[in-house]
PDB file of N, CA and C in Angstrom:
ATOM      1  N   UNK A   1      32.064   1.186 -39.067  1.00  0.00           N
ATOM      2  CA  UNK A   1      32.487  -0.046 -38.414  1.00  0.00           C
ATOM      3  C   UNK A   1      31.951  -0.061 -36.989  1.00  0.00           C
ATOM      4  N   UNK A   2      31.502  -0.762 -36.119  1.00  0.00           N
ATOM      5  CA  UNK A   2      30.976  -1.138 -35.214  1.00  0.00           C
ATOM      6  C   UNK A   2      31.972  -1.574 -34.209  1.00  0.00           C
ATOM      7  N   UNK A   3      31.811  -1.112 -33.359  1.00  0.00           N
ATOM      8  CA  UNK A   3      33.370  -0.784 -32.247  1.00  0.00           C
ATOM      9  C   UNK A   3      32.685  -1.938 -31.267  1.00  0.00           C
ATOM     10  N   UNK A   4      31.720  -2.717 -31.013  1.00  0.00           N
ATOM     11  CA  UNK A   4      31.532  -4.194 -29.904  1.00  0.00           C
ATOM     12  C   UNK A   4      32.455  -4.907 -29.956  1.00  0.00           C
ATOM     13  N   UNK A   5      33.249  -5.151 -31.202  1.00  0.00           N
ATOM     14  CA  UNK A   5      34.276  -6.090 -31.473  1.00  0.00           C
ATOM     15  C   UNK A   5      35.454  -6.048 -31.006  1.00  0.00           C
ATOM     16  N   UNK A   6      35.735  -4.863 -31.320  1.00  0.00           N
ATOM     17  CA  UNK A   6      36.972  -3.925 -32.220  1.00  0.00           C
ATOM     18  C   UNK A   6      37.707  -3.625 -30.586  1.00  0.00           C
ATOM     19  N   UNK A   7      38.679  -4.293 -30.621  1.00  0.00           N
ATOM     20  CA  UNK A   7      39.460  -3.773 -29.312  1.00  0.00           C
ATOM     21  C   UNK A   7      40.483  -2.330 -29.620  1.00  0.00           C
ATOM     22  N   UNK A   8      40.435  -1.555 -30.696  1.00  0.00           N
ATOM     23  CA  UNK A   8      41.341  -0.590 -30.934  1.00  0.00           C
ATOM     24  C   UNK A   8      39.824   0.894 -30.709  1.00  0.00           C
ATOM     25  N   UNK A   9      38.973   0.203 -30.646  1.00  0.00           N
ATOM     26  CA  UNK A   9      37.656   1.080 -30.212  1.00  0.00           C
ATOM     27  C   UNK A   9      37.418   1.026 -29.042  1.00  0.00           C
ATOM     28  N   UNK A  10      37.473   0.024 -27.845  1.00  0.00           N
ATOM     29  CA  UNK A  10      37.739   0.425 -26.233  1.00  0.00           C
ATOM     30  C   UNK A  10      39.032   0.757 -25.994  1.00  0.00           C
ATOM     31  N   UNK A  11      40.138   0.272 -26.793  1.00  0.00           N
ATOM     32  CA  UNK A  11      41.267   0.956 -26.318  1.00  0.00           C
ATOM     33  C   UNK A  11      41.223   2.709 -26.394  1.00  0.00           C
ATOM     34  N   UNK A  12      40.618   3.024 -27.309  1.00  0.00           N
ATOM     35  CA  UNK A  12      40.254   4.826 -27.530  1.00  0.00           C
ATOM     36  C   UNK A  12      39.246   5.200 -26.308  1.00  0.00           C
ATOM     37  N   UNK A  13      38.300   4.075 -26.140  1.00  0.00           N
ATOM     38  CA  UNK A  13      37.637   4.999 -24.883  1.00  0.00           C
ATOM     39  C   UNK A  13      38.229   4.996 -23.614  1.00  0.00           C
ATOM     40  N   UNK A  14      39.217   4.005 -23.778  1.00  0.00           N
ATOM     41  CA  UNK A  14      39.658   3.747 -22.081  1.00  0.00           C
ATOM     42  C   UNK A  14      40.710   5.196 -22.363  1.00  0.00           C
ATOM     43  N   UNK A  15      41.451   5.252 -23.651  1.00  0.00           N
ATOM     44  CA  UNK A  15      42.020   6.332 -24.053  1.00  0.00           C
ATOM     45  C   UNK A  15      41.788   7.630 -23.107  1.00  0.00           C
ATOM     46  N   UNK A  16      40.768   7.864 -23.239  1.00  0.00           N
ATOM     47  CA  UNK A  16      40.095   9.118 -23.512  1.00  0.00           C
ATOM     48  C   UNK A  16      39.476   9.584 -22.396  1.00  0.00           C
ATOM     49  N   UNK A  17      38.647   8.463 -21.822  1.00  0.00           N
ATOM     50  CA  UNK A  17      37.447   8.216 -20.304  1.00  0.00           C
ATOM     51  C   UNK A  17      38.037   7.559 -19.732  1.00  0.00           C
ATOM     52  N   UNK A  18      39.512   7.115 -19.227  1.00  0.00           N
ATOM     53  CA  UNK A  18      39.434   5.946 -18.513  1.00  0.00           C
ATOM     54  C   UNK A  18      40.665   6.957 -17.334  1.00  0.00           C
ATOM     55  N   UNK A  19      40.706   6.279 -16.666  1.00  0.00           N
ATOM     56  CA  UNK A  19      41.745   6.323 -15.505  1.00  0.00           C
ATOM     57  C   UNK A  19      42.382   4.972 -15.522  1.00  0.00           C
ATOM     58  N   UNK A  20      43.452   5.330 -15.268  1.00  0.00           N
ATOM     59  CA  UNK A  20      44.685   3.808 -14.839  1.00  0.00           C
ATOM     60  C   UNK A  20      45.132   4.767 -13.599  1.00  0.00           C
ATOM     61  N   UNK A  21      45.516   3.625 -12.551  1.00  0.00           N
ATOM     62  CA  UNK A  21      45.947   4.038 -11.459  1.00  0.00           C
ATOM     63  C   UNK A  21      46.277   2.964 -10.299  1.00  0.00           C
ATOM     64  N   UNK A  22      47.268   3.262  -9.319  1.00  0.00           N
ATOM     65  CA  UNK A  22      47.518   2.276  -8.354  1.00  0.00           C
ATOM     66  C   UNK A  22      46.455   2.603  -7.419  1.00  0.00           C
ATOM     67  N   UNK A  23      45.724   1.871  -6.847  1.00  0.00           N
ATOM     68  CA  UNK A  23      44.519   1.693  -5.614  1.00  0.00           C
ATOM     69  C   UNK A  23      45.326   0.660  -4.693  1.00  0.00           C
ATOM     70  N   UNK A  24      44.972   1.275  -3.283  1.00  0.00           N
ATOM     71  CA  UNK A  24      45.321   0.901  -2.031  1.00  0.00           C
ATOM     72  C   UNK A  24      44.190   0.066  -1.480  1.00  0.00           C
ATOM     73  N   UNK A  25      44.412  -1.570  -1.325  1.00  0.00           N
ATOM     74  CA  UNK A  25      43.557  -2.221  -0.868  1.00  0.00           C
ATOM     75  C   UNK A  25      43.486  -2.225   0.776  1.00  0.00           C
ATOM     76  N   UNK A  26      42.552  -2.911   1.394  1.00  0.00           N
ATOM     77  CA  UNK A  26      42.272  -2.503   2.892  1.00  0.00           C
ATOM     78  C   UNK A  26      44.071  -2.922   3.586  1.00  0.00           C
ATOM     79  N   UNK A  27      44.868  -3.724   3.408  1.00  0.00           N
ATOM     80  CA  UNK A  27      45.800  -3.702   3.992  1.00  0.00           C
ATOM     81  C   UNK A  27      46.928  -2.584   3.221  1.00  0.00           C
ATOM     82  N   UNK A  28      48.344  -3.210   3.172  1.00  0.00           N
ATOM     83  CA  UNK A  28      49.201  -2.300   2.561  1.00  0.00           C
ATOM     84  C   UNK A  28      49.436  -2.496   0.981  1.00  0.00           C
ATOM     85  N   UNK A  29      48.876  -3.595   0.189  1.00  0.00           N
ATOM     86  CA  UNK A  29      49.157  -3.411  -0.822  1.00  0.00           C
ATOM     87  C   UNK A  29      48.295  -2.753  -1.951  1.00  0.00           C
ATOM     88  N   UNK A  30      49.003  -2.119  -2.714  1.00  0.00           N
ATOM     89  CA  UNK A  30      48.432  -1.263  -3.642  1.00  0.00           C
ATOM     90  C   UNK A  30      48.474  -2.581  -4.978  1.00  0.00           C
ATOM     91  N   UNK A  31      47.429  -2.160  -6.044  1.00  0.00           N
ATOM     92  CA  UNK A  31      47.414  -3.412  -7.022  1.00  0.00           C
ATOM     93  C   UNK A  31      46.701  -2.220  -8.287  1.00  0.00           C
ATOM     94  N   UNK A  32      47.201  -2.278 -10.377  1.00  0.00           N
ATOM     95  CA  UNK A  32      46.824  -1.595 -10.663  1.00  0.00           C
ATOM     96  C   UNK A  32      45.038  -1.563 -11.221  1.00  0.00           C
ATOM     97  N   UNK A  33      44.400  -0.618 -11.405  1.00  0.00           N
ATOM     98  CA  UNK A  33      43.484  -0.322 -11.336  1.00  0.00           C
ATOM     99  C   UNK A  33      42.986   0.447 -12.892  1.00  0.00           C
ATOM    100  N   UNK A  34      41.729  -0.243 -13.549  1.00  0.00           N
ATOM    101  CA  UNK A  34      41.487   0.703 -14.589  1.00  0.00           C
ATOM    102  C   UNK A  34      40.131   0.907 -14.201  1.00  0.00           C
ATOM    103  N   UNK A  35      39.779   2.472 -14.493  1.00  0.00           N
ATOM    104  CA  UNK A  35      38.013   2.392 -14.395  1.00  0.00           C
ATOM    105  C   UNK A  35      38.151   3.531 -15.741  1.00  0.00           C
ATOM    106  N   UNK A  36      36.270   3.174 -15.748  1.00  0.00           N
ATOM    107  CA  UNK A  36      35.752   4.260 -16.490  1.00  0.00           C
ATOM    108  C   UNK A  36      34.581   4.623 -16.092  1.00  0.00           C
ATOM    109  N   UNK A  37      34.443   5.984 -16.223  1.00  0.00           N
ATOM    110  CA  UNK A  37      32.962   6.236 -15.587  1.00  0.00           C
ATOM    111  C   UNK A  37      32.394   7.393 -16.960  1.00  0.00           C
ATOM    112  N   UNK A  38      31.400   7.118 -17.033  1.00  0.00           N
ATOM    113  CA  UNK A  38      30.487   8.066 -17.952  1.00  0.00           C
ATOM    114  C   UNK A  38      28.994   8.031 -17.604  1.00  0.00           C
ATOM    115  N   UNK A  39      28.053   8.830 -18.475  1.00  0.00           N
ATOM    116  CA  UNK A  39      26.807   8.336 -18.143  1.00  0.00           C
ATOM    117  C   UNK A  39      26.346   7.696 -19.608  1.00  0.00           C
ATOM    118  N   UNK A  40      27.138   7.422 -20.231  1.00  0.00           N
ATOM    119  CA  UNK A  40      26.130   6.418 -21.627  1.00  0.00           C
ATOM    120  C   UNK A  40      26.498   4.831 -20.912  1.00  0.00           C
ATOM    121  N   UNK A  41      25.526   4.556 -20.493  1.00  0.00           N
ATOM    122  CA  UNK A  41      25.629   2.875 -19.473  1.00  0.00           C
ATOM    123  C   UNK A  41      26.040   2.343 -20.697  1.00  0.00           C
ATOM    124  N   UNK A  42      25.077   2.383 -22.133  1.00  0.00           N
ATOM    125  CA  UNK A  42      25.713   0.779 -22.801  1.00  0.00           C
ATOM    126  C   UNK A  42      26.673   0.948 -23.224  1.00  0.00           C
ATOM    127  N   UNK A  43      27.925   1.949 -23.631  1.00  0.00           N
ATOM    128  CA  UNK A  43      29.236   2.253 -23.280  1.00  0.00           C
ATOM    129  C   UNK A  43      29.870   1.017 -22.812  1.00  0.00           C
ATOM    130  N   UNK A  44      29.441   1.356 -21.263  1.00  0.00           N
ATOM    131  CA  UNK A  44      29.924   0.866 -19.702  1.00  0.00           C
ATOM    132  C   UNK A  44      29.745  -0.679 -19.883  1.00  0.00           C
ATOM    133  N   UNK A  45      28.505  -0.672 -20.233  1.00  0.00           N
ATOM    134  CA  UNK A  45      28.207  -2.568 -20.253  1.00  0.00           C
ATOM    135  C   UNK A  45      28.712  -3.040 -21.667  1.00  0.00           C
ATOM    136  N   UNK A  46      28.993  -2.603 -22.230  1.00  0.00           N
ATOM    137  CA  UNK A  46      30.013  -3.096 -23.802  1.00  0.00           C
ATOM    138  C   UNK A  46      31.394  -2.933 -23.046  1.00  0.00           C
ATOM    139  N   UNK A  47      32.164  -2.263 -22.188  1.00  0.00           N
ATOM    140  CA  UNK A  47      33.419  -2.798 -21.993  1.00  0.00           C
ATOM    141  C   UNK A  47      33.396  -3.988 -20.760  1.00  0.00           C
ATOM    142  N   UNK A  48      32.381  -3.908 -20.208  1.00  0.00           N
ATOM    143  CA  UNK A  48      32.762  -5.316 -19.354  1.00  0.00           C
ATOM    144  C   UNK A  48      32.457  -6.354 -20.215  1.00  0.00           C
ATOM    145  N   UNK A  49      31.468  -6.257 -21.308  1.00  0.00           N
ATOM    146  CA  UNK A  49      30.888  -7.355 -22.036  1.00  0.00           C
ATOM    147  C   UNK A  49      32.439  -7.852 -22.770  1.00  0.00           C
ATOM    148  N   UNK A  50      32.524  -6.667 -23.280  1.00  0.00           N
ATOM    149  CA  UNK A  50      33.842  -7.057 -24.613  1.00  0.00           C
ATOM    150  C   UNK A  50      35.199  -7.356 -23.994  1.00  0.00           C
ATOM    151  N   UNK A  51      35.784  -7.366 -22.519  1.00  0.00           N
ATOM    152  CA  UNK A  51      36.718  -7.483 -21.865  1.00  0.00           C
ATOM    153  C   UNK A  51      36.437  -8.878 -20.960  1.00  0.00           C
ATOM    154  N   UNK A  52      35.398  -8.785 -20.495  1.00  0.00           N
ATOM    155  CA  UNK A  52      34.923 -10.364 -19.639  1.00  0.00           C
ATOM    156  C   UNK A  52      35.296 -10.166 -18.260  1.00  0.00           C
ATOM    157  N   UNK A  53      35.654  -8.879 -17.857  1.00  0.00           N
ATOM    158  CA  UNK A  53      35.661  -8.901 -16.292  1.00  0.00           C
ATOM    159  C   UNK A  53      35.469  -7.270 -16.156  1.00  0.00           C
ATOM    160  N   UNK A  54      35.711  -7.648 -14.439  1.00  0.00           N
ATOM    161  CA  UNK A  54      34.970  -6.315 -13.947  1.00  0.00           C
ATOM    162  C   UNK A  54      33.609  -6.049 -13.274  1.00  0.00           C
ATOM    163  N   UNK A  55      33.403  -4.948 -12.689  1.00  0.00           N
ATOM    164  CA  UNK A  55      32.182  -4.730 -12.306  1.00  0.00           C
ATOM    165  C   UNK A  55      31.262  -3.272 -12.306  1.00  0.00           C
ATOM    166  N   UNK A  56      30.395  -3.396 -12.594  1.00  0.00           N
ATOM    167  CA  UNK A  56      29.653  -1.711 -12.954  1.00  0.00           C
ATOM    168  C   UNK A  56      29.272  -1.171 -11.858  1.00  0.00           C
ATOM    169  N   UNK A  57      29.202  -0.182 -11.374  1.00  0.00           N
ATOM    170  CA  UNK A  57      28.679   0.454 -10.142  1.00  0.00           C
ATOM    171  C   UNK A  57      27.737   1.790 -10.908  1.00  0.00           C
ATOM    172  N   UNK A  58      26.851   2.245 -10.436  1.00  0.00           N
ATOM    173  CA  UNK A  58      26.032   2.986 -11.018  1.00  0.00           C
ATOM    174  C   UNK A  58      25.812   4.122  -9.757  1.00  0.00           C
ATOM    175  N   UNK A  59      26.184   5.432 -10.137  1.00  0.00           N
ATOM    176  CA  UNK A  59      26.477   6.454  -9.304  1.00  0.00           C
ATOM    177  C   UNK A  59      25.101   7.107  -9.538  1.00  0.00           C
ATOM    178  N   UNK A  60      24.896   7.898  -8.367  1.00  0.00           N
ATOM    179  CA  UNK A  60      23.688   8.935  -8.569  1.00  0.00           C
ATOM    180  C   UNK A  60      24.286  10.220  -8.501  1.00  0.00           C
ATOM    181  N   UNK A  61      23.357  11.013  -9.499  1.00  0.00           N
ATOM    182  CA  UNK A  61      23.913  12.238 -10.083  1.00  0.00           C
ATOM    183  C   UNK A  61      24.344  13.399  -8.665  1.00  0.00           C
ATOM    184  N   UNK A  62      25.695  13.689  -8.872  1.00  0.00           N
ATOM    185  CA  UNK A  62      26.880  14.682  -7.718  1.00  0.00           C
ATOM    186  C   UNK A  62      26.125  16.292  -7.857  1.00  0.00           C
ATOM    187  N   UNK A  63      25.460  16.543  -8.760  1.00  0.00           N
ATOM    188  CA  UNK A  63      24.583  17.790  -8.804  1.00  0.00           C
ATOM    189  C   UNK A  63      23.544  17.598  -9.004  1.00  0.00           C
ATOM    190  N   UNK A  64      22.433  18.612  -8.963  1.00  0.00           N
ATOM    191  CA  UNK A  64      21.220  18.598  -9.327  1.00  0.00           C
ATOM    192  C   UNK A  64      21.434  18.422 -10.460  1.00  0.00           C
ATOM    193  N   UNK A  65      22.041  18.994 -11.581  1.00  0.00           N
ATOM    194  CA  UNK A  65      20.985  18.889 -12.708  1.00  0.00           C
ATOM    195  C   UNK A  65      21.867  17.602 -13.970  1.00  0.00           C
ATOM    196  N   UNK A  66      22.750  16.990 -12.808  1.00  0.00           N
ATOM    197  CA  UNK A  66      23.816  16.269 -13.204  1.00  0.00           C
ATOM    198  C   UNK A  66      22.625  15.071 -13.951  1.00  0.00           C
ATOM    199  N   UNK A  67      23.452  14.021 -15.033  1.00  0.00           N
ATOM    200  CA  UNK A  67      22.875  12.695 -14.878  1.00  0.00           C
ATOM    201  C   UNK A  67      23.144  11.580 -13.987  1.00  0.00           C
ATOM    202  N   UNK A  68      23.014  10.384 -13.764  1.00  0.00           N
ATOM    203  CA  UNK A  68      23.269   9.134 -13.175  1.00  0.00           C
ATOM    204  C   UNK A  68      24.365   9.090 -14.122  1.00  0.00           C
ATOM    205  N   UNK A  69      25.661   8.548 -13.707  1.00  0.00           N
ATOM    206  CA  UNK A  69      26.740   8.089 -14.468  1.00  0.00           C
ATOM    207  C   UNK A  69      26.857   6.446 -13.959  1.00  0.00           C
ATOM    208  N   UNK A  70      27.519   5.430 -14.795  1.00  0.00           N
ATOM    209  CA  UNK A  70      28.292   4.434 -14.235  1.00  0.00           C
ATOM    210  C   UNK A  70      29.687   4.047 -14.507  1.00  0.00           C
ATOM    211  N   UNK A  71      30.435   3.376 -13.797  1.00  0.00           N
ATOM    212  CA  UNK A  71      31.753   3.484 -13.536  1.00  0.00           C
ATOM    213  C   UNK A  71      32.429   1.554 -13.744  1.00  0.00           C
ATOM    214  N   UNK A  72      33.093   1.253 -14.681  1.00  0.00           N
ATOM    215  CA  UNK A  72      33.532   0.027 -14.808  1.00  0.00           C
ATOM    216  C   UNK A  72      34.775   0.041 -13.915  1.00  0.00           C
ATOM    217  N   UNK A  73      35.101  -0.750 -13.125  1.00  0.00           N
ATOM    218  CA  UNK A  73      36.349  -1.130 -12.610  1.00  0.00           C
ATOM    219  C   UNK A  73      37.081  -2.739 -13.228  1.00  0.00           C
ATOM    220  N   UNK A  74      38.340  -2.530 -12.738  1.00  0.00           N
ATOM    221  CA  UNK A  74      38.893  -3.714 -13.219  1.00  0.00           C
ATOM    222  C   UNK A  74      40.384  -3.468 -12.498  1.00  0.00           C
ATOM    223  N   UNK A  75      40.447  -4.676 -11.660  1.00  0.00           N
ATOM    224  CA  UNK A  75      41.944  -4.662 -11.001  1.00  0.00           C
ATOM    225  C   UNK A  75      42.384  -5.754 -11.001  1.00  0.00           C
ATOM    226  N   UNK A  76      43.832  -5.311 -10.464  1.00  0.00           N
ATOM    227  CA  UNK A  76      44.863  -6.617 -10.194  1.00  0.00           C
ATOM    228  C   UNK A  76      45.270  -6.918 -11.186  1.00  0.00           C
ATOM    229  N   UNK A  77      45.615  -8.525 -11.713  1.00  0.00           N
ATOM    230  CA  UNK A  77      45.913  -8.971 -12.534  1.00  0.00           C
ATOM    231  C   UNK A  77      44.440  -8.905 -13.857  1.00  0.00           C
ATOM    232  N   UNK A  78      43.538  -9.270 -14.059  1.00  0.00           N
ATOM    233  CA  UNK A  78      42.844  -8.499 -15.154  1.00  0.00           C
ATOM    234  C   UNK A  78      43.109  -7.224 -15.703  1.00  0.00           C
ATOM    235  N   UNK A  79      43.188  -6.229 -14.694  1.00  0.00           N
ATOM    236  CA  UNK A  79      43.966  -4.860 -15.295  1.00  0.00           C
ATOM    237  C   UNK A  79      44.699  -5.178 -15.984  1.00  0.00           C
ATOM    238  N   UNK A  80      45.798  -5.886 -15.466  1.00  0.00           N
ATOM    239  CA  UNK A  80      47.244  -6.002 -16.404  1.00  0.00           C
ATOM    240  C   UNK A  80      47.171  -6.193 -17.540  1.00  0.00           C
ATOM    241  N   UNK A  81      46.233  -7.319 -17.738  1.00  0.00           N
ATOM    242  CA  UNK A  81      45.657  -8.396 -18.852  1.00  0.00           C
ATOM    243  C   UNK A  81      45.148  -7.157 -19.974  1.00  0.00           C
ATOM    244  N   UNK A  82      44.310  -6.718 -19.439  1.00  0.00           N
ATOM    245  CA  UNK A  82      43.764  -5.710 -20.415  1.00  0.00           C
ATOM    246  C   UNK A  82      44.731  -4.157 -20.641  1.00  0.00           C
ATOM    247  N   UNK A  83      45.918  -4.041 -19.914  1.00  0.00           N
ATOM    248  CA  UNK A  83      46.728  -3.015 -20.279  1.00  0.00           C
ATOM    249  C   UNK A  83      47.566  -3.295 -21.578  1.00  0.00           C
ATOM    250  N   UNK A  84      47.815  -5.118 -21.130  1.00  0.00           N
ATOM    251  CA  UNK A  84      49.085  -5.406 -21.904  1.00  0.00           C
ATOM    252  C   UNK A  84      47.751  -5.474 -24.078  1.00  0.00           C
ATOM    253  N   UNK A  85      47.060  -5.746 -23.688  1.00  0.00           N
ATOM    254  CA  UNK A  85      46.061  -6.075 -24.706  1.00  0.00           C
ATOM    255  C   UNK A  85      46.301  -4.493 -25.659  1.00  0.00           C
ATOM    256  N   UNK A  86      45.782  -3.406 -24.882  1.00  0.00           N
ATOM    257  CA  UNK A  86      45.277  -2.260 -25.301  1.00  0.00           C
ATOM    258  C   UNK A  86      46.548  -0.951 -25.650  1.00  0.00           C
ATOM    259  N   UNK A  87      47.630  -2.094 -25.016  1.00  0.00           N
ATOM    260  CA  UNK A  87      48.982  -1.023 -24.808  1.00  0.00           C
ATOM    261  C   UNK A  87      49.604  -0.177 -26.199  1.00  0.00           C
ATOM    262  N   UNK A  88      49.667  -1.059 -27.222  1.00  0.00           N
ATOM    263  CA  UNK A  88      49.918  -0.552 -28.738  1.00  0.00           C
ATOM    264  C   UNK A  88      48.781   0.724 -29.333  1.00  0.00           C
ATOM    265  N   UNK A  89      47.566   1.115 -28.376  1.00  0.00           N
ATOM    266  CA  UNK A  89      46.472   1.977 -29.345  1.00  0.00           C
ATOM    267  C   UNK A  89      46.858   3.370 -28.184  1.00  0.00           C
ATOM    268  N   UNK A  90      47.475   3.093 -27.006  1.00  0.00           N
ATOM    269  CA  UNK A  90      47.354   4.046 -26.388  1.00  0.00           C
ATOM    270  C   UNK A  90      47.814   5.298 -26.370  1.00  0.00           C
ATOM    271  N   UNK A  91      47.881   6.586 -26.368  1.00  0.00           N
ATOM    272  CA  UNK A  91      48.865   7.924 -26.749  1.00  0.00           C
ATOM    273  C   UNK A  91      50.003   7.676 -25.138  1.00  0.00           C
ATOM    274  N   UNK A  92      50.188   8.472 -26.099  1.00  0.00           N
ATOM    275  CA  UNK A  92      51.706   8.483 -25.372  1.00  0.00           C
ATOM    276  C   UNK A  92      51.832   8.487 -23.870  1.00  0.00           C
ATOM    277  N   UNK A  93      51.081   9.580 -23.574  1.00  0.00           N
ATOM    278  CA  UNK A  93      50.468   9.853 -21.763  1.00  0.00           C
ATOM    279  C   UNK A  93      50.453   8.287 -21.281  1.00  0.00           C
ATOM    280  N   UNK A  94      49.503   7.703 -21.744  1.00  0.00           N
ATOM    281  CA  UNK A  94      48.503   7.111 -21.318  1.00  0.00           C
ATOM    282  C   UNK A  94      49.453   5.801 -21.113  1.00  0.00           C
ATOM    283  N   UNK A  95      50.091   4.841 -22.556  1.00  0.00           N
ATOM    284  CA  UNK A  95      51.286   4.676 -22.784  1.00  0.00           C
ATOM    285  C   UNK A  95      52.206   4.591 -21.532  1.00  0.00           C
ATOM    286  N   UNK A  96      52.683   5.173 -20.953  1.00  0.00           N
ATOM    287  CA  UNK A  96      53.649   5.736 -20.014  1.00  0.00           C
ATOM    288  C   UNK A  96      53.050   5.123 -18.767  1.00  0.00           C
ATOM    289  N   UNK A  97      52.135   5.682 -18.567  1.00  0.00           N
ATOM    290  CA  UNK A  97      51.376   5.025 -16.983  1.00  0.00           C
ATOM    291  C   UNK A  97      50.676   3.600 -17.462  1.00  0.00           C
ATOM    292  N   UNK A  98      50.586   2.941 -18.593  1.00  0.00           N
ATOM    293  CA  UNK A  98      50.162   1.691 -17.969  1.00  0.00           C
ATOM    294  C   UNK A  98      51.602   0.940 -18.307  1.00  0.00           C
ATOM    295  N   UNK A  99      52.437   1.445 -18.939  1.00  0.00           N
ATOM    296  CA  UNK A  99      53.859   0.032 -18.691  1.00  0.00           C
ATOM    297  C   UNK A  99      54.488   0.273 -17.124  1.00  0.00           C
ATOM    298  N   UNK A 100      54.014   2.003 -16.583  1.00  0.00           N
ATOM    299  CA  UNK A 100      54.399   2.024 -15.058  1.00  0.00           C
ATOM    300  C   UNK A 100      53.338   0.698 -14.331  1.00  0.00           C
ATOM    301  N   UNK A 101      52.097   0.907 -14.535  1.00  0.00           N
ATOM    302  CA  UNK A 101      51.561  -0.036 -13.634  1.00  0.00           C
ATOM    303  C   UNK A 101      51.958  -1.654 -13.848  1.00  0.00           C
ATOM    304  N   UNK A 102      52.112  -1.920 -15.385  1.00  0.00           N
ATOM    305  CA  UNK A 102      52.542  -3.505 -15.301  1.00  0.00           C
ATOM    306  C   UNK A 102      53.691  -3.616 -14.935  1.00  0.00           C
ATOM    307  N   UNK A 103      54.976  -2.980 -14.846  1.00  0.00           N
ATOM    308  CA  UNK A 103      55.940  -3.049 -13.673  1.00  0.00           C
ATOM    309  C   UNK A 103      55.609  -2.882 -12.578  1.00  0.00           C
ATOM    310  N   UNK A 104      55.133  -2.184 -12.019  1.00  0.00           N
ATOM    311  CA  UNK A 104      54.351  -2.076 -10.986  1.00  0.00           C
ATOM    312  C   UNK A 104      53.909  -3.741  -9.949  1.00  0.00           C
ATOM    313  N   UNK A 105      52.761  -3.805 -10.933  1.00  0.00           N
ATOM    314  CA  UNK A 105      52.234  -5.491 -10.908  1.00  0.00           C
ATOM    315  C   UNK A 105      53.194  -6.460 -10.882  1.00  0.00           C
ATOM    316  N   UNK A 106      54.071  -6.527 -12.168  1.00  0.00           N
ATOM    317  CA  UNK A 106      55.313  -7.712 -11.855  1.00  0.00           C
ATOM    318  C   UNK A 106      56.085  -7.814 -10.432  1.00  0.00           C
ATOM    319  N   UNK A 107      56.117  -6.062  -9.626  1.00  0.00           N
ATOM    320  CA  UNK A 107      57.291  -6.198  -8.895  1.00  0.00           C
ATOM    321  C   UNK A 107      56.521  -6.366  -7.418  1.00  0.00           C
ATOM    322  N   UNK A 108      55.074  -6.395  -7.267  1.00  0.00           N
ATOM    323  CA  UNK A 108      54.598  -6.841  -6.180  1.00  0.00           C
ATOM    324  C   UNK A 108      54.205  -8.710  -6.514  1.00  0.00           C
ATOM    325  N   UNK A 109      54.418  -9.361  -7.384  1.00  0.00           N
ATOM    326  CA  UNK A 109      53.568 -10.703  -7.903  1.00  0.00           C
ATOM    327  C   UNK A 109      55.679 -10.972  -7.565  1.00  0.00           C
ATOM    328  N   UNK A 110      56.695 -10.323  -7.848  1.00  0.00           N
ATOM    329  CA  UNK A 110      57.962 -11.196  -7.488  1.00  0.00           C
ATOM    330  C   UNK A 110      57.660 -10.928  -5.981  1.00  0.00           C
ATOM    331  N   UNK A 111      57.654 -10.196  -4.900  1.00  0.00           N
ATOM    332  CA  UNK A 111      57.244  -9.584  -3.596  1.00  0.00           C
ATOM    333  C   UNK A 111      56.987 -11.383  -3.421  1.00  0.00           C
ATOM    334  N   UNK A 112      55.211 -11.435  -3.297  1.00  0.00           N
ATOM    335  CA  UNK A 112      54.518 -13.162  -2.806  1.00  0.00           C
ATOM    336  C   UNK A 112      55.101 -14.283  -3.562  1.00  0.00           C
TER     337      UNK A 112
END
């Protein structure tokens, strides 16, 4: 089966490669945050493709004999969007920290 489609196939890579996390924007508020970084780019450009937001940043290799990796981000409310989407495939860990971040999100969006 061919995982371009298949949202229970980025939910495993965000699984697996991804970070969720609160990020501190230039003032005081923090907003949640998903990235992924690897070096297989069309990976990287199949989850912004198959999600519709975000942006790729393309790192140069941290060692010599390292590869070029790139790194998808996605914050704020899109994060959410795509937590609440992916939330049913996630293990348990993983699970845990993104219903922390969409509380998280709700309780700064009651805040403004």
């Amino acid at each position: 089966m061919s995982g371009l489609n298949n949202l229970g196939y980025f939910a495993g890579i965000l699984d697996g490669e991804g970070s969720f996390f609160m990020e501190k924007n230039r003032g005081d508020l923090y907003y949640p945050t998903i990235a992924c970084e690897m070096t297989d780019q069309d990976v990287i450009l199949s989850l912004k493709k198959f999600f519709g937001v975000g942006y790729i940043t393309t790192l140069a290799p941290r060692k010599k004999n390292w590869k070029t990796s790139y790194r998808w981000r996605v914050r704020n409310g899109p994060a959410v969007d795509i937590l609440n989407k992916i939330l049913k495939y996630l293990s348990i860990r993983r699970k845990q920290k993104a219903k922390f971040l969409i509380q998280e999100y709700k309780n700064v969006v009651k805040r403004n």
